[in-house]
C-alpha atoms as a PDB file:
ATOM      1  CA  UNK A   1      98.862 111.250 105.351  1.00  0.00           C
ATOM      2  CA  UNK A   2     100.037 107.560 104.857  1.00  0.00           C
ATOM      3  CA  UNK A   3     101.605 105.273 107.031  1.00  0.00           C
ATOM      4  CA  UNK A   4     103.009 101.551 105.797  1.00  0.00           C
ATOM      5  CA  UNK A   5     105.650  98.851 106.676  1.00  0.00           C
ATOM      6  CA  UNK A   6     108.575  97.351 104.805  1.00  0.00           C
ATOM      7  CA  UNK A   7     110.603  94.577 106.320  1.00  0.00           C
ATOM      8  CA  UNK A   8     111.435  96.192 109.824  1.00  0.00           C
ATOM      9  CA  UNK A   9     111.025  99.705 108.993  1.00  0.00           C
ATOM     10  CA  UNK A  10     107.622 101.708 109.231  1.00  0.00           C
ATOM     11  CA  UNK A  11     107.341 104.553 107.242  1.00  0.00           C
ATOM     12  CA  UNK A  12     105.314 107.454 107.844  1.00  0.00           C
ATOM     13  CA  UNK A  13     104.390 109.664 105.483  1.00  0.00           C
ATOM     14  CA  UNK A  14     103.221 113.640 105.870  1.00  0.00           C
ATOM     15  CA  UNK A  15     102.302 116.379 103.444  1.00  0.00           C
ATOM     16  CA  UNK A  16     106.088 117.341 102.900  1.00  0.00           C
ATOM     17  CA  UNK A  17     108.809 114.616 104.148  1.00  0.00           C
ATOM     18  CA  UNK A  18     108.901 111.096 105.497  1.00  0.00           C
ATOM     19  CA  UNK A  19     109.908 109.483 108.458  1.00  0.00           C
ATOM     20  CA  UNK A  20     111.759 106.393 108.405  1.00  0.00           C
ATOM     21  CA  UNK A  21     111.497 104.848 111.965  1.00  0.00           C
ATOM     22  CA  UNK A  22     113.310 101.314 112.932  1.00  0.00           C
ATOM     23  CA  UNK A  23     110.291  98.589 114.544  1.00  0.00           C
ATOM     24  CA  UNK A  24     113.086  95.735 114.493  1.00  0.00           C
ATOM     25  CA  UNK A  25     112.799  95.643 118.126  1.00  0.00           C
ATOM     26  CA  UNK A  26     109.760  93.399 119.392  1.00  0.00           C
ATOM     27  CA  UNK A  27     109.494  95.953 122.338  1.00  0.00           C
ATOM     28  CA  UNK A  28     108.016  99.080 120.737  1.00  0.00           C
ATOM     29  CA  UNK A  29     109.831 101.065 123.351  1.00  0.00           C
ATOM     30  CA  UNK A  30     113.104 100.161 121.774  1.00  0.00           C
ATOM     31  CA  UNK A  31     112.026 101.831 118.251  1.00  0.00           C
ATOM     32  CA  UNK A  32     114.049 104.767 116.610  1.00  0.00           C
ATOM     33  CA  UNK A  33     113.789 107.057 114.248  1.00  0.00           C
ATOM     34  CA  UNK A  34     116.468 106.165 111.502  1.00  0.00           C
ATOM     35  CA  UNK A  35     115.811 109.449 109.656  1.00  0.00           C
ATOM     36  CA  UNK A  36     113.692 111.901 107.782  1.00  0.00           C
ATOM     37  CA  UNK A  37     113.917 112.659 104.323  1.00  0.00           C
ATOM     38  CA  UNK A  38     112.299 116.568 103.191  1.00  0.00           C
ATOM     39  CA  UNK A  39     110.383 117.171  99.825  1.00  0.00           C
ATOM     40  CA  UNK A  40     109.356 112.967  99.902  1.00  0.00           C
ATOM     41  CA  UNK A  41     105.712 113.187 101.429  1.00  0.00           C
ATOM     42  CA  UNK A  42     102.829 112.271  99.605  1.00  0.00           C
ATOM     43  CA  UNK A  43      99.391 114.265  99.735  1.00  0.00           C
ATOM     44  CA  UNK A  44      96.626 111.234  99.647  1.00  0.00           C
ATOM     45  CA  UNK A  45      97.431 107.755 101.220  1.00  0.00           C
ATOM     46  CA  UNK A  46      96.565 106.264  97.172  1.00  0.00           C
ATOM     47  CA  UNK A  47     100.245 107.944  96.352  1.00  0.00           C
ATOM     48  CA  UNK A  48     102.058 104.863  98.528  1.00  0.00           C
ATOM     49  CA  UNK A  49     101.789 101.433  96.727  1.00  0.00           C
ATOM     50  CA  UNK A  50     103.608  97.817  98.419  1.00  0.00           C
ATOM     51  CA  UNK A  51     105.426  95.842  95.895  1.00  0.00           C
ATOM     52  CA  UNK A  52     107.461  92.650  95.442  1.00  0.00           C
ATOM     53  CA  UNK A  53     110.440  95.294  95.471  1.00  0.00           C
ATOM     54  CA  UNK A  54     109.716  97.643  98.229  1.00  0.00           C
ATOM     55  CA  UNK A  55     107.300 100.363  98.843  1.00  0.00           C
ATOM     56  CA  UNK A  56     106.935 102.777  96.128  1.00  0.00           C
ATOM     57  CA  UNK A  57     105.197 106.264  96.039  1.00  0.00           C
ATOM     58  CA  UNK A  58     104.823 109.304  93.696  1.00  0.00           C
ATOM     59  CA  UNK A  59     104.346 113.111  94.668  1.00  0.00           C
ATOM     60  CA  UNK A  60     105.543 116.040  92.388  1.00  0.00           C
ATOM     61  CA  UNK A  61     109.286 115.365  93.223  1.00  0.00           C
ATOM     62  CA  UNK A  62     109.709 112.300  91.455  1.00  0.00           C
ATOM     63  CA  UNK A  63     108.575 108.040  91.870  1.00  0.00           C
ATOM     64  CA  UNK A  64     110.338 106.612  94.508  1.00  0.00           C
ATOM     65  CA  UNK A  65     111.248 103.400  95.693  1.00  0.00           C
ATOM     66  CA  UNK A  66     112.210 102.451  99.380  1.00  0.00           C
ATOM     67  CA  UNK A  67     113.860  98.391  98.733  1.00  0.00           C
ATOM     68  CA  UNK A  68     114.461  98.436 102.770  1.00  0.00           C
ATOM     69  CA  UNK A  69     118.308 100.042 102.507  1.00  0.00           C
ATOM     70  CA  UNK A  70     117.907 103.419 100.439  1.00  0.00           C
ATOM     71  CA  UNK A  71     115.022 105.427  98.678  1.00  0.00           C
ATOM     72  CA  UNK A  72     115.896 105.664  95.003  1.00  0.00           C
ATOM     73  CA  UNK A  73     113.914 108.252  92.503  1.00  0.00           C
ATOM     74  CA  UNK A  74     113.002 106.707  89.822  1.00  0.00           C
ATOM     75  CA  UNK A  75     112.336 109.521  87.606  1.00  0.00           C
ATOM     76  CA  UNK A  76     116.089 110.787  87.907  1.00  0.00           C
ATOM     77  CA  UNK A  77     117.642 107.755  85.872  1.00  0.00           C
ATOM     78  CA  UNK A  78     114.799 106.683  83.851  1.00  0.00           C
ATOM     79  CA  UNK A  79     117.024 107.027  80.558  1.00  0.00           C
ATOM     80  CA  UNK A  80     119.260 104.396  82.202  1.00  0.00           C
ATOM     81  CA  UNK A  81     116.296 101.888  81.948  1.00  0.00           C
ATOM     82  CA  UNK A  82     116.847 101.624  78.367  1.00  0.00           C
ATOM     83  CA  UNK A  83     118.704  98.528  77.254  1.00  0.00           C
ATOM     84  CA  UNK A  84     120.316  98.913  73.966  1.00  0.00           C
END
């Protein structure tokens, strides 16, 4: 459903899960797939956003952030983005 780039990953995005594949290589016969992660798809291409920070996308599991070494949810620790 969407399909973007971050640094030297590509990520491609279906209905359900997305695929994380390695493009580091200049020869595109040399790319991998690093892995795929389940319930992290999006449903329209609109969901997946490039920022300063990473990419970041939003489907009924949660806001997520890939910064080029992990996906994080957002939603899980948003308490801990209160400073007190």
């Amino acid at each position: 459903t969407a399909i973007d780039s971050y640094g030297d990953r590509l990520l491609a995005f279906k209905k359900r899960s997305v695929d994380i594949i390695n493009i580091a290589s200049p020869d595109d016969a040399s790319w991998f797939l690093e892995e795929t992660k389940q319930y992290m798809g999006v449903s329209w291409p609109e969901a997946v956003k490039k920022t300063q920070y990473g990419l970041l996308w939003v489907n009924e599991q949660g806001l997520f952030l890939y910064n080029g070494n992990r996906i994080v949810n957002l939603i899980c620790n948003r308490y801990n983005w209160i400073i007190i």
